[in-house]
PDB file of N, CA and C in Angstrom:
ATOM      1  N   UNK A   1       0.819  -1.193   0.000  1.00  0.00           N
ATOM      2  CA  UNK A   1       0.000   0.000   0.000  1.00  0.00           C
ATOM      3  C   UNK A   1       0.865   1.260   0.000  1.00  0.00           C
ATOM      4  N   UNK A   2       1.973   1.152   0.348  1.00  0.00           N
ATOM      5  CA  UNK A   2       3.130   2.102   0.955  1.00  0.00           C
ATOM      6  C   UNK A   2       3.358   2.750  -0.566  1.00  0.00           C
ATOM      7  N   UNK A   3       4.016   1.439  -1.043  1.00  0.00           N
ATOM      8  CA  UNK A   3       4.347   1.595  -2.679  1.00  0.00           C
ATOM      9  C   UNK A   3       3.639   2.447  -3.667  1.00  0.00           C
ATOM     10  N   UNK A   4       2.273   2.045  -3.387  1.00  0.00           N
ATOM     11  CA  UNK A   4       1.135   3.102  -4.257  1.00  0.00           C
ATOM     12  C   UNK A   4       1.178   4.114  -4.166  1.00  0.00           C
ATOM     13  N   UNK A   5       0.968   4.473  -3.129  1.00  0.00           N
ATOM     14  CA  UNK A   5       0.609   6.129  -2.459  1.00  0.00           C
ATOM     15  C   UNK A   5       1.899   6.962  -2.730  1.00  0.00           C
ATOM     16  N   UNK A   6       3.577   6.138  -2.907  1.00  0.00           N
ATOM     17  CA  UNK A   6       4.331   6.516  -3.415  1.00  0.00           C
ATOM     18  C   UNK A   6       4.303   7.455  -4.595  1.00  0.00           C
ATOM     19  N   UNK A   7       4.218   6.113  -5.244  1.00  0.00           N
ATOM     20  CA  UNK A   7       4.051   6.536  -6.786  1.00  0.00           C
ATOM     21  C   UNK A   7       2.741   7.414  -7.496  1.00  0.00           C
ATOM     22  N   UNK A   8       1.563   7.641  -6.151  1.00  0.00           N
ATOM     23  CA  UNK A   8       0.519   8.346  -6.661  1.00  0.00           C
ATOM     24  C   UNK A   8       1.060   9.925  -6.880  1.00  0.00           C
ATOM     25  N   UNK A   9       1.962  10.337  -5.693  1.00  0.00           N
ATOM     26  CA  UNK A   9       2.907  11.402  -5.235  1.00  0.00           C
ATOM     27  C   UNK A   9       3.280  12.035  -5.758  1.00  0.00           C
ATOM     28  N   UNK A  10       4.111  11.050  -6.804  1.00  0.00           N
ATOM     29  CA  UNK A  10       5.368  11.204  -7.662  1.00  0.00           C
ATOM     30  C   UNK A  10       4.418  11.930  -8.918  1.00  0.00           C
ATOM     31  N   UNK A  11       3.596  10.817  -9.658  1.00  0.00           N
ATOM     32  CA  UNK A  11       2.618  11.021 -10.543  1.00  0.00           C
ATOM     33  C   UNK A  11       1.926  12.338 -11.057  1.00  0.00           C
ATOM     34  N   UNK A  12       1.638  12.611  -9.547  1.00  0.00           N
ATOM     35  CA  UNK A  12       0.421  13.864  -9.246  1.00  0.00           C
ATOM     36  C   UNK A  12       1.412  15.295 -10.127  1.00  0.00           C
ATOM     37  N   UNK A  13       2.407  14.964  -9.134  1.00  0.00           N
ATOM     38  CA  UNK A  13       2.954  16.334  -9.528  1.00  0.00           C
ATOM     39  C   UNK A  13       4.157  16.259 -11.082  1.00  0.00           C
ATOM     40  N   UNK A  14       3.814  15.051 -11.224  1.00  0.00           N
ATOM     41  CA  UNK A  14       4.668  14.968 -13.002  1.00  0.00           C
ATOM     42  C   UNK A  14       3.256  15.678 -13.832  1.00  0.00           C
ATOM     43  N   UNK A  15       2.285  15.173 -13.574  1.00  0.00           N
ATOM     44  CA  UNK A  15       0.980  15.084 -14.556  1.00  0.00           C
ATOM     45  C   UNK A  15       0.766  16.784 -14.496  1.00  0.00           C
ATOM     46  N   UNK A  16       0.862  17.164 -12.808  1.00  0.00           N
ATOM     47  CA  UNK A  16       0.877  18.919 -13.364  1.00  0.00           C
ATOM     48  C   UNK A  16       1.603  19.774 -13.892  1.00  0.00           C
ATOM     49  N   UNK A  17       2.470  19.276 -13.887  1.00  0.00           N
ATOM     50  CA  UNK A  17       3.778  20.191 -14.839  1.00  0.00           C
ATOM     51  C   UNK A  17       3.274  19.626 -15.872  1.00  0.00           C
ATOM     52  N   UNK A  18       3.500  18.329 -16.482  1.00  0.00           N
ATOM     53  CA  UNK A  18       3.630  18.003 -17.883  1.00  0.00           C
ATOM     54  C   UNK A  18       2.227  18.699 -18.619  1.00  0.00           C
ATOM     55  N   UNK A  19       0.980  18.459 -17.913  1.00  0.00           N
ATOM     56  CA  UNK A  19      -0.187  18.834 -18.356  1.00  0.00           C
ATOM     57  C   UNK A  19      -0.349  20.460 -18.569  1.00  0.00           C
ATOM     58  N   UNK A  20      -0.428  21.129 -17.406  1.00  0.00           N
ATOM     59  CA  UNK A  20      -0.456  22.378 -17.048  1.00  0.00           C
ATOM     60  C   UNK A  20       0.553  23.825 -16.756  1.00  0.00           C
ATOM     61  N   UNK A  21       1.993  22.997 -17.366  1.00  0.00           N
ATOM     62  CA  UNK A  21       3.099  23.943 -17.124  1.00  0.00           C
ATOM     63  C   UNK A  21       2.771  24.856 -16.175  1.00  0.00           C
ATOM     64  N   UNK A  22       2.485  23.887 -14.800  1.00  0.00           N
ATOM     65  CA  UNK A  22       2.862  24.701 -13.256  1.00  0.00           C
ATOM     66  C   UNK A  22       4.369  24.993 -13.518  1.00  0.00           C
ATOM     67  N   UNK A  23       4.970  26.308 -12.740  1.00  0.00           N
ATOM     68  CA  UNK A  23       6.097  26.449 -12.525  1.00  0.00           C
ATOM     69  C   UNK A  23       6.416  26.654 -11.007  1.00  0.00           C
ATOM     70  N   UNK A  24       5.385  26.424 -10.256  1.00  0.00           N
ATOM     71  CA  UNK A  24       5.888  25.815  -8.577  1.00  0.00           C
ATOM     72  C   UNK A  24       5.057  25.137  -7.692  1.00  0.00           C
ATOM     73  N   UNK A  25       6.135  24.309  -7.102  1.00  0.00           N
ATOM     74  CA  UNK A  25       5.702  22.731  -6.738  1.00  0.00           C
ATOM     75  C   UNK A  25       5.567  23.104  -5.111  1.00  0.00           C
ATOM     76  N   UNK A  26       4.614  22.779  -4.553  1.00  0.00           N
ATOM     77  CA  UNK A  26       4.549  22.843  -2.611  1.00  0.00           C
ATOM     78  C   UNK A  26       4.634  20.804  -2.484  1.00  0.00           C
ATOM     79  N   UNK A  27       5.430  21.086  -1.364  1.00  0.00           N
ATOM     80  CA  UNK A  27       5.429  20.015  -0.777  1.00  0.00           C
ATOM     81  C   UNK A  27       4.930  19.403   0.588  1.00  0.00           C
ATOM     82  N   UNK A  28       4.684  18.961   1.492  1.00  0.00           N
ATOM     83  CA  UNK A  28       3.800  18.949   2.967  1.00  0.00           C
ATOM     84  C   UNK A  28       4.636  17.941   3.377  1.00  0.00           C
ATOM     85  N   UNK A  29       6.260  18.690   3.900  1.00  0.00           N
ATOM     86  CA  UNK A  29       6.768  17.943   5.285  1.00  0.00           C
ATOM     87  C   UNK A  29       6.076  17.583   6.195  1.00  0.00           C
ATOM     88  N   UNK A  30       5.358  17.642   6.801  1.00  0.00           N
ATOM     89  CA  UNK A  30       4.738  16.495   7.384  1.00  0.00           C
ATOM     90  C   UNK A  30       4.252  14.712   6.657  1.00  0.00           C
ATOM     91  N   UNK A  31       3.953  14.867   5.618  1.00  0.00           N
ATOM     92  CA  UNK A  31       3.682  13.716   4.753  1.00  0.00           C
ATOM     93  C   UNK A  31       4.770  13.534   3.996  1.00  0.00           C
ATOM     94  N   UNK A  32       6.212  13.597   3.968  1.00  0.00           N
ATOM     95  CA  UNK A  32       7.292  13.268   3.082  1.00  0.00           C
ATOM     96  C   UNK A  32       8.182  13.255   3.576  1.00  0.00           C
ATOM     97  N   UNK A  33       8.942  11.990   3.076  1.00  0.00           N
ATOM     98  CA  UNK A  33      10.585  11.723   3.729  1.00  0.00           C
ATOM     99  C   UNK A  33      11.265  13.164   2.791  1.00  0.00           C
ATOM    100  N   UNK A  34      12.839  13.163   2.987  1.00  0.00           N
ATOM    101  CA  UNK A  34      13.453  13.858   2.536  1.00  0.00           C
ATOM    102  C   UNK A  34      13.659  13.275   1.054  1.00  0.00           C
ATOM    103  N   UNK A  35      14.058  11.818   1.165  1.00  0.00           N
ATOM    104  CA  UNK A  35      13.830  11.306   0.326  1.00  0.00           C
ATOM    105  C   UNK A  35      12.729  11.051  -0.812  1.00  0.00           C
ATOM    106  N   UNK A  36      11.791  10.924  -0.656  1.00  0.00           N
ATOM    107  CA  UNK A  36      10.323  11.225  -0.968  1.00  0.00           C
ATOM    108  C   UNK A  36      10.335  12.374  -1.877  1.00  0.00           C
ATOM    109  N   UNK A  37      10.749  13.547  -1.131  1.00  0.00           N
ATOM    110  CA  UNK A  37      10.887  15.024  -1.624  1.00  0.00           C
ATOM    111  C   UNK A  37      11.846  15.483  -2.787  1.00  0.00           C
ATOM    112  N   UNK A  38      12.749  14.571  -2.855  1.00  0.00           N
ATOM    113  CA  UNK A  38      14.207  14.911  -3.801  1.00  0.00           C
ATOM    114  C   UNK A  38      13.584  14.121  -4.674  1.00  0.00           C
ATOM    115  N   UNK A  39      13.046  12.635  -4.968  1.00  0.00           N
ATOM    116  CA  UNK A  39      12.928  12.319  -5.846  1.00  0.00           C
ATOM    117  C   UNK A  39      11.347  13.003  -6.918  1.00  0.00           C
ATOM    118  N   UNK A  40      10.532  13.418  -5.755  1.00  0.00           N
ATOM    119  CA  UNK A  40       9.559  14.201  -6.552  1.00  0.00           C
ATOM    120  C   UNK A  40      10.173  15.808  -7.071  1.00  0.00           C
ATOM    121  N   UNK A  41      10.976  16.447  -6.659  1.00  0.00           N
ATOM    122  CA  UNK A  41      11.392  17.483  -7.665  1.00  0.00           C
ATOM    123  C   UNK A  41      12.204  17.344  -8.649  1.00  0.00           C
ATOM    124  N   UNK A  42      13.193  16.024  -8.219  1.00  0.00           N
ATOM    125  CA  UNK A  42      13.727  15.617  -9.527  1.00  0.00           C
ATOM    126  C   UNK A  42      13.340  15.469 -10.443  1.00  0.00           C
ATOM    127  N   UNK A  43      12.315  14.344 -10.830  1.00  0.00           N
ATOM    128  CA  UNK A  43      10.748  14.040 -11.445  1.00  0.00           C
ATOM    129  C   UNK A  43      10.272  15.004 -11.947  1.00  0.00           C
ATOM    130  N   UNK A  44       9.785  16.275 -10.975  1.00  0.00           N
ATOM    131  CA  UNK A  44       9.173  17.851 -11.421  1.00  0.00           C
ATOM    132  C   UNK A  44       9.830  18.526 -12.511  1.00  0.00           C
ATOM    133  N   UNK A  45      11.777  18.246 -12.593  1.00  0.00           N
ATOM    134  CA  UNK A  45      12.130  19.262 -12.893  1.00  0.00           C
ATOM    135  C   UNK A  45      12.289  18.457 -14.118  1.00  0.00           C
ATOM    136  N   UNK A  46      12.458  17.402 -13.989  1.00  0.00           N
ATOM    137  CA  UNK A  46      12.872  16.540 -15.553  1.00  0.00           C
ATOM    138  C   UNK A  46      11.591  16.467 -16.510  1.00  0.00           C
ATOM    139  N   UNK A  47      10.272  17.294 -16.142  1.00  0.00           N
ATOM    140  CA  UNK A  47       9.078  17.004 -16.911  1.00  0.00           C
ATOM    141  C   UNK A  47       8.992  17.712 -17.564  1.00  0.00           C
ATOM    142  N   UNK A  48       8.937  17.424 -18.890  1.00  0.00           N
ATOM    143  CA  UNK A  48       8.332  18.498 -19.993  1.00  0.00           C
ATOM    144  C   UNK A  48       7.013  19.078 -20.047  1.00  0.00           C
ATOM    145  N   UNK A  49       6.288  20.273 -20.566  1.00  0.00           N
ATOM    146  CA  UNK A  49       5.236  20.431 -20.535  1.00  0.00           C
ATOM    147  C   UNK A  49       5.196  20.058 -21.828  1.00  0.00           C
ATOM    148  N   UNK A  50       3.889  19.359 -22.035  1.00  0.00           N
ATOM    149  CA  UNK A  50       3.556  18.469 -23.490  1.00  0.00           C
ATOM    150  C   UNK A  50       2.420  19.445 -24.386  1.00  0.00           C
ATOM    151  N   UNK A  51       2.310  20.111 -24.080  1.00  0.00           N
ATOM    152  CA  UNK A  51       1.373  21.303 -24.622  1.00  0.00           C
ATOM    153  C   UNK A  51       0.216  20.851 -24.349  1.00  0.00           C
ATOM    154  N   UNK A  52      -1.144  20.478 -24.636  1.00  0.00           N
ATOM    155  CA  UNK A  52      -2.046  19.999 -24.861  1.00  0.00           C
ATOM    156  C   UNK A  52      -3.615  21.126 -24.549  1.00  0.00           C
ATOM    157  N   UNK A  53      -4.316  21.040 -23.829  1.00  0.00           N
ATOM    158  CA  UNK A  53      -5.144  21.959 -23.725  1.00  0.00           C
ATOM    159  C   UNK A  53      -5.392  23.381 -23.294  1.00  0.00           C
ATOM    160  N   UNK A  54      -3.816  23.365 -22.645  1.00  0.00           N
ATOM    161  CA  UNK A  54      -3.778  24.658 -21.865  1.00  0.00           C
ATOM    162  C   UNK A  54      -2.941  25.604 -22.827  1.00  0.00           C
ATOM    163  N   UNK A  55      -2.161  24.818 -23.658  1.00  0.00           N
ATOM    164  CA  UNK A  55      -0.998  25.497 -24.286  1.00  0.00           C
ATOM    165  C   UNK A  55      -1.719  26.830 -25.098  1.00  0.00           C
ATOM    166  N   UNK A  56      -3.060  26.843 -25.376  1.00  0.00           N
ATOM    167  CA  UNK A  56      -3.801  27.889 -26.329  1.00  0.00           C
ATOM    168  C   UNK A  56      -4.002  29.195 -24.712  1.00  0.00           C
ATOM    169  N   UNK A  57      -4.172  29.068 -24.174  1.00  0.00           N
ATOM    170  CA  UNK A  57      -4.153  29.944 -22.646  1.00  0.00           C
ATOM    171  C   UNK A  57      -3.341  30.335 -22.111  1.00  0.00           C
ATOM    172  N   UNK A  58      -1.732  29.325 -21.909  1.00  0.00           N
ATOM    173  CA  UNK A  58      -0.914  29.678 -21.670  1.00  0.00           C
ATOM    174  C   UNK A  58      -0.145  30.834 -22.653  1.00  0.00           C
ATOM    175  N   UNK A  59      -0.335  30.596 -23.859  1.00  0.00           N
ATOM    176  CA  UNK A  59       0.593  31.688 -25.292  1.00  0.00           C
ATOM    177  C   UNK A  59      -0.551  32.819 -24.930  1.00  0.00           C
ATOM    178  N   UNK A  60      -1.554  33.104 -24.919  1.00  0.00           N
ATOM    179  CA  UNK A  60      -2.256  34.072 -24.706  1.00  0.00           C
ATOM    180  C   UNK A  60      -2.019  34.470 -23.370  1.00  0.00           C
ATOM    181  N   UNK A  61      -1.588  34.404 -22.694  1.00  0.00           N
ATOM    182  CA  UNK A  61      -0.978  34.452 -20.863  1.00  0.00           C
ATOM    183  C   UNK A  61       0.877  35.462 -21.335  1.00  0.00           C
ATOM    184  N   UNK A  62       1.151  34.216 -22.179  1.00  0.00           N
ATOM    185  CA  UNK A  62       2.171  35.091 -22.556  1.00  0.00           C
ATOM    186  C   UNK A  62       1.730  36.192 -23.503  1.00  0.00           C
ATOM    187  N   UNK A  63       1.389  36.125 -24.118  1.00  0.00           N
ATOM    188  CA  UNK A  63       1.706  37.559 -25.085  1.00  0.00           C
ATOM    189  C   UNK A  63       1.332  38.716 -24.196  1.00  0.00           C
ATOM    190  N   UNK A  64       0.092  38.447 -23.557  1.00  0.00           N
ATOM    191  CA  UNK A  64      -0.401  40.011 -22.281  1.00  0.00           C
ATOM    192  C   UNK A  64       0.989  40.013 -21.501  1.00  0.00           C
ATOM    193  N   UNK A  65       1.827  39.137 -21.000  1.00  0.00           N
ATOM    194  CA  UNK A  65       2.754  39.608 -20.208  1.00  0.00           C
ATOM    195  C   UNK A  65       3.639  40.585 -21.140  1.00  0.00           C
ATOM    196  N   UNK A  66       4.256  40.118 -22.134  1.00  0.00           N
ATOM    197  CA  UNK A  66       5.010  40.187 -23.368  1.00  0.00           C
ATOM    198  C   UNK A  66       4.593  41.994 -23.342  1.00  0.00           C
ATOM    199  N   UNK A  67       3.735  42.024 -23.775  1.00  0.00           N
ATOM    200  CA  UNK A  67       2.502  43.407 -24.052  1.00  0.00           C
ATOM    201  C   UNK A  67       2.849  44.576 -23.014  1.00  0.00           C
ATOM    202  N   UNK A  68       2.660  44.114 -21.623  1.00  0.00           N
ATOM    203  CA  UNK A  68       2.134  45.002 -20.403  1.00  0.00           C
ATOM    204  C   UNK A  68       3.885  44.971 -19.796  1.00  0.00           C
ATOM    205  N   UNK A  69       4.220  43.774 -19.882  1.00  0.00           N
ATOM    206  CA  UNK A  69       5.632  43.735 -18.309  1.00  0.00           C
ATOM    207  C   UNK A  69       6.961  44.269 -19.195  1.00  0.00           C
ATOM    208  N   UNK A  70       7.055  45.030 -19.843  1.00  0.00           N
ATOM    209  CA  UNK A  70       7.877  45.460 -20.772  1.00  0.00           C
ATOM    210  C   UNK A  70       9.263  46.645 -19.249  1.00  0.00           C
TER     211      UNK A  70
END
């Protein structure tokens, strides 16, 4: 059961970067070894964002920054 909840962990926060190009990850020391923690940002940082539904929101996210934060 240990194993699962592991890898649900790990998962969760690959699937939001890769899906949603989050660019920051919270973690809840209380629920994570140190270990636990290094291998989920490792994971985080090695994930590509794959474009998919957000990518039309995100380029429009950018260009207003692009536009205004000059």
């Amino acid at each position: 059961m240990q194993r699962h909840a592991d890898r649900r962990k790990h998962a969760a926060e690959h699937d939001k970067k890769a899906d949603d190009d989050i660019n920051v990850i919270t973690l809840g020391g209380d629920y994570l070894t140190i270990n636990e923690a290094i291998c989920i940002i490792r994971n985080w940082l090695a994930t590509e964002f794959k474009g998919g539904r957000y990518a039309e929101r995100l380029e429009m996210i950018n260009d207003i920054e692009s536009q205004n934060m000059k």
